[in-house]
C-alpha atoms as a PDB file:
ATOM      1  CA  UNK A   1      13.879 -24.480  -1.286  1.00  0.00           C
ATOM      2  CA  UNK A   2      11.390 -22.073  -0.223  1.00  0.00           C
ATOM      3  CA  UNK A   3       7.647 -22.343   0.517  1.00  0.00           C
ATOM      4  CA  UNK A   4       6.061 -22.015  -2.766  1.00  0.00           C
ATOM      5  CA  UNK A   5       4.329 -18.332  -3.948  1.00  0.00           C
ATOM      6  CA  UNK A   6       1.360 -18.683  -5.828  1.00  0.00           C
ATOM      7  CA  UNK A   7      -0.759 -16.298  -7.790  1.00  0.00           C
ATOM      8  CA  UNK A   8      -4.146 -16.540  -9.436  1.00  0.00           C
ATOM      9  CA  UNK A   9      -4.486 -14.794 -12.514  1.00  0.00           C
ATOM     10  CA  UNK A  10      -7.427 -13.924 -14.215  1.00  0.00           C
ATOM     11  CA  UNK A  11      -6.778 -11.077 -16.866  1.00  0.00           C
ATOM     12  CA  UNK A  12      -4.180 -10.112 -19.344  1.00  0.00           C
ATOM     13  CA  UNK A  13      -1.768  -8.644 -17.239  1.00  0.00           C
ATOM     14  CA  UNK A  14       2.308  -9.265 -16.391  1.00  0.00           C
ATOM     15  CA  UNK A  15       1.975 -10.478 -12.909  1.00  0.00           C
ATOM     16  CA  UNK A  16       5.314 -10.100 -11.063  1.00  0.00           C
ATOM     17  CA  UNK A  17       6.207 -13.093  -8.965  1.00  0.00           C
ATOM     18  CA  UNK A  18      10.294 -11.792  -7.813  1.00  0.00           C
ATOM     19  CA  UNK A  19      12.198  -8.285  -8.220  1.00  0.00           C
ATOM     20  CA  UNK A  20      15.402 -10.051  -7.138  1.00  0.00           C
ATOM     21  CA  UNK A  21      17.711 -12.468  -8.622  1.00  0.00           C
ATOM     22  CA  UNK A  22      16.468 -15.818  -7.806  1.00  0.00           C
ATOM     23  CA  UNK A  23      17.187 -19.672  -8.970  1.00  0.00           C
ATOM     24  CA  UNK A  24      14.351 -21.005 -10.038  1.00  0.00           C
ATOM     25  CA  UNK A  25      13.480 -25.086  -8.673  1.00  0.00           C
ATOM     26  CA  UNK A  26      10.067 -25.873  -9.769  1.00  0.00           C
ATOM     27  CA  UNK A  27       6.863 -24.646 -11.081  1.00  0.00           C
ATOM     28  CA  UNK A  28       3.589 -25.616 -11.495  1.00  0.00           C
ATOM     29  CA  UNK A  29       0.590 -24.111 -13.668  1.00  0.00           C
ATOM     30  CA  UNK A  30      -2.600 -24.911 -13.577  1.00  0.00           C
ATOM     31  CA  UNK A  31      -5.174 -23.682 -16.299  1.00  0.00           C
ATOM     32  CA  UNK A  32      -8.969 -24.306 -15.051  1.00  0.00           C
ATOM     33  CA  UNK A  33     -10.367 -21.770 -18.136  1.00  0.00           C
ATOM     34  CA  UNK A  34      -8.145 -21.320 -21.198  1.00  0.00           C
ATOM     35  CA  UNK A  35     -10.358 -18.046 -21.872  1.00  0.00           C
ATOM     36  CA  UNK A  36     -10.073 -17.307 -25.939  1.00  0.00           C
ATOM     37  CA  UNK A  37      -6.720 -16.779 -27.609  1.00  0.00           C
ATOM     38  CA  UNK A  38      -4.897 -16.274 -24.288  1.00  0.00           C
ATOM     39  CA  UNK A  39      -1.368 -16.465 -24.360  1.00  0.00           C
ATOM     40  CA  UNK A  40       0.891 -17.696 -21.508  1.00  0.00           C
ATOM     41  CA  UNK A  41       4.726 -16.685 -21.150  1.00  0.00           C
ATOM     42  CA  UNK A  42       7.079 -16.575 -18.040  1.00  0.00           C
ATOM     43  CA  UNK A  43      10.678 -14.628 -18.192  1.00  0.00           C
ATOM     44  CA  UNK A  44      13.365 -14.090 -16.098  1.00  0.00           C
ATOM     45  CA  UNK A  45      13.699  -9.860 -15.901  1.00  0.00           C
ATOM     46  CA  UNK A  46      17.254  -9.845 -16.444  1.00  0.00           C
ATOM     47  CA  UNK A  47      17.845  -6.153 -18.437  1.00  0.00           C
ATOM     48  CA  UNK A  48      18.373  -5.529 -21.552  1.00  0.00           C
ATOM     49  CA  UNK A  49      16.980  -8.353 -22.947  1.00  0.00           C
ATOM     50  CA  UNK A  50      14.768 -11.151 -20.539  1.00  0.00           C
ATOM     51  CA  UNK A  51      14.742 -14.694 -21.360  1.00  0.00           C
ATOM     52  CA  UNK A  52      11.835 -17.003 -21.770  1.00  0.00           C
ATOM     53  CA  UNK A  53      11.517 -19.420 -19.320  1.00  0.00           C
ATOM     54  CA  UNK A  54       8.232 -20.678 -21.185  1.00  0.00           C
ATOM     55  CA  UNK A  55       8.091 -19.117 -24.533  1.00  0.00           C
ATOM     56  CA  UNK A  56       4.470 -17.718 -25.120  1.00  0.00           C
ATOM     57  CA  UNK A  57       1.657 -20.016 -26.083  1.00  0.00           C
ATOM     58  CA  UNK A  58      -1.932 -19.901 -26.777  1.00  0.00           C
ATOM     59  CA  UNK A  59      -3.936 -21.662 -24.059  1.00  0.00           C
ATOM     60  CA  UNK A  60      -6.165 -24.117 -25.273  1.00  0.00           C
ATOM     61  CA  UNK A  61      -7.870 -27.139 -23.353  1.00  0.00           C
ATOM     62  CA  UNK A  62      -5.328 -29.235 -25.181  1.00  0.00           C
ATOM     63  CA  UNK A  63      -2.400 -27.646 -24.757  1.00  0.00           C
ATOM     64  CA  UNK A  64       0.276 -28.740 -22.514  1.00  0.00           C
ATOM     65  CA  UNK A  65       0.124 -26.383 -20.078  1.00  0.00           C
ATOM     66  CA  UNK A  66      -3.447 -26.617 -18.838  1.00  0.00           C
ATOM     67  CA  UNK A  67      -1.740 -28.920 -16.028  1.00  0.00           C
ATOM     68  CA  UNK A  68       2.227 -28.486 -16.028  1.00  0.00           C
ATOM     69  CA  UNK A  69       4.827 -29.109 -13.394  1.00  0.00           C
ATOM     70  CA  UNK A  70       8.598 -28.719 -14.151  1.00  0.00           C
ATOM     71  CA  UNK A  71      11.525 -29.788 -11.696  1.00  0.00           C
ATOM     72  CA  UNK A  72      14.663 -28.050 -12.695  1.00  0.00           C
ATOM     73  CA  UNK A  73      17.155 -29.737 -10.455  1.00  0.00           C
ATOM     74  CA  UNK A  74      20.473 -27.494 -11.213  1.00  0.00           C
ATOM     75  CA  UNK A  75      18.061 -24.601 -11.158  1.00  0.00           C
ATOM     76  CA  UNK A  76      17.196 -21.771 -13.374  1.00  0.00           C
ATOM     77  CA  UNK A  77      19.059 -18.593 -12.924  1.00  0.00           C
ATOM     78  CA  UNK A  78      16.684 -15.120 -13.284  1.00  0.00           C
ATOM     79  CA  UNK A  79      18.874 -12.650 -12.380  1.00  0.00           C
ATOM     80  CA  UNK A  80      16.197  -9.668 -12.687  1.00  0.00           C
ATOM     81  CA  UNK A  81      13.349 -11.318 -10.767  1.00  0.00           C
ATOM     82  CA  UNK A  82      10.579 -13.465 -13.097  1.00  0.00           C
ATOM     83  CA  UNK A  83       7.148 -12.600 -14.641  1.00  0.00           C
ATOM     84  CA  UNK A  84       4.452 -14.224 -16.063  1.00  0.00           C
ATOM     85  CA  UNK A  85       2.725 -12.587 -19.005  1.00  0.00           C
ATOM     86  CA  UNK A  86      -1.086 -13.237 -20.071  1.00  0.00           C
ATOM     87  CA  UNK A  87      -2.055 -11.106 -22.787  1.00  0.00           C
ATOM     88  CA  UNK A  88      -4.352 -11.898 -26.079  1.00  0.00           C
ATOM     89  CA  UNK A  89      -8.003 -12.612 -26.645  1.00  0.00           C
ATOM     90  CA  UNK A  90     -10.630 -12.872 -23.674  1.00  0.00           C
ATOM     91  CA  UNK A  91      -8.399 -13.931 -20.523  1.00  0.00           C
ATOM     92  CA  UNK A  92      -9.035 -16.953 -18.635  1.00  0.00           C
ATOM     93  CA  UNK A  93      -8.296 -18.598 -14.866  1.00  0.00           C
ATOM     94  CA  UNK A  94      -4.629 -20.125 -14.618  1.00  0.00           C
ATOM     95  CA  UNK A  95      -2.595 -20.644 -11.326  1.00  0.00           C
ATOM     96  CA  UNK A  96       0.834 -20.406 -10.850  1.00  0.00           C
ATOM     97  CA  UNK A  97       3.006 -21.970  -7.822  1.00  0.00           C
ATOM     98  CA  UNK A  98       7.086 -21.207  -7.883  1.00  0.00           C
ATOM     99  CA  UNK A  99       9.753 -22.591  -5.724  1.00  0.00           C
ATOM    100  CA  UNK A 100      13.023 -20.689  -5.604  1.00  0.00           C
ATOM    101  CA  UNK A 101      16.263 -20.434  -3.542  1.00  0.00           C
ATOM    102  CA  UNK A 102      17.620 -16.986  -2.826  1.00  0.00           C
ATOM    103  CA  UNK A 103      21.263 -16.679  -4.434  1.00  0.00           C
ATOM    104  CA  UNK A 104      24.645 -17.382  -2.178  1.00  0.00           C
ATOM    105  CA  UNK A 105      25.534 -13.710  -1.416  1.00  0.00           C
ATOM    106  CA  UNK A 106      29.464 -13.167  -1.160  1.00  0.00           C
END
């Protein structure tokens, strides 16, 4: 596993993490202002269509993901590199840490 890459993001933006096929190990989010209406979603990039990782959901102080850490022990595929997208209402403050491993190459 790699040393973790984290972004802070603070408007409604897609914020690229990886441009590469990864596996995805772990993530954690961390929401310190759920802003108004703000939606969080993270996909793998994978053309023609990308797949949720997290589906989009509004940010609220209670949702689930104002603290959030998931292990995925077999790993998540993303073979077009992954995104996180914040979009909606007024943004807010929410960090993101991912772990990956770079693909076997043959």
């Amino acid at each position: 596993m790699t040393k973790p890459k984290h972004r802070r993001i603070a408007t409604s933006t897609t914020t690229t993490f990886y441009t590469t096929s990864i596996v995805l190990r772990q993530i954690a989010i961390v929401c310190s202002d759920a802003g108004t209406t703000w939606t969080f979603s993270m996909t793998d990039k994978a053309t023609p269509d990308p797949a949720h990782i997290i589906a989009p959901i509004t940010i609220s102080k209670d949702a689930e993901v104002m603290t959030k850490v998931s292990d995925f022990k077999e790993g998540i595929p993303c073979e077009g590199g992954l995104d996180v997208v914040t979009s909606g209402g007024s943004p807010g403050v929410v960090d993101v840490w991912v772990w990956i491993e770079q693909p076997a190459t043959s």
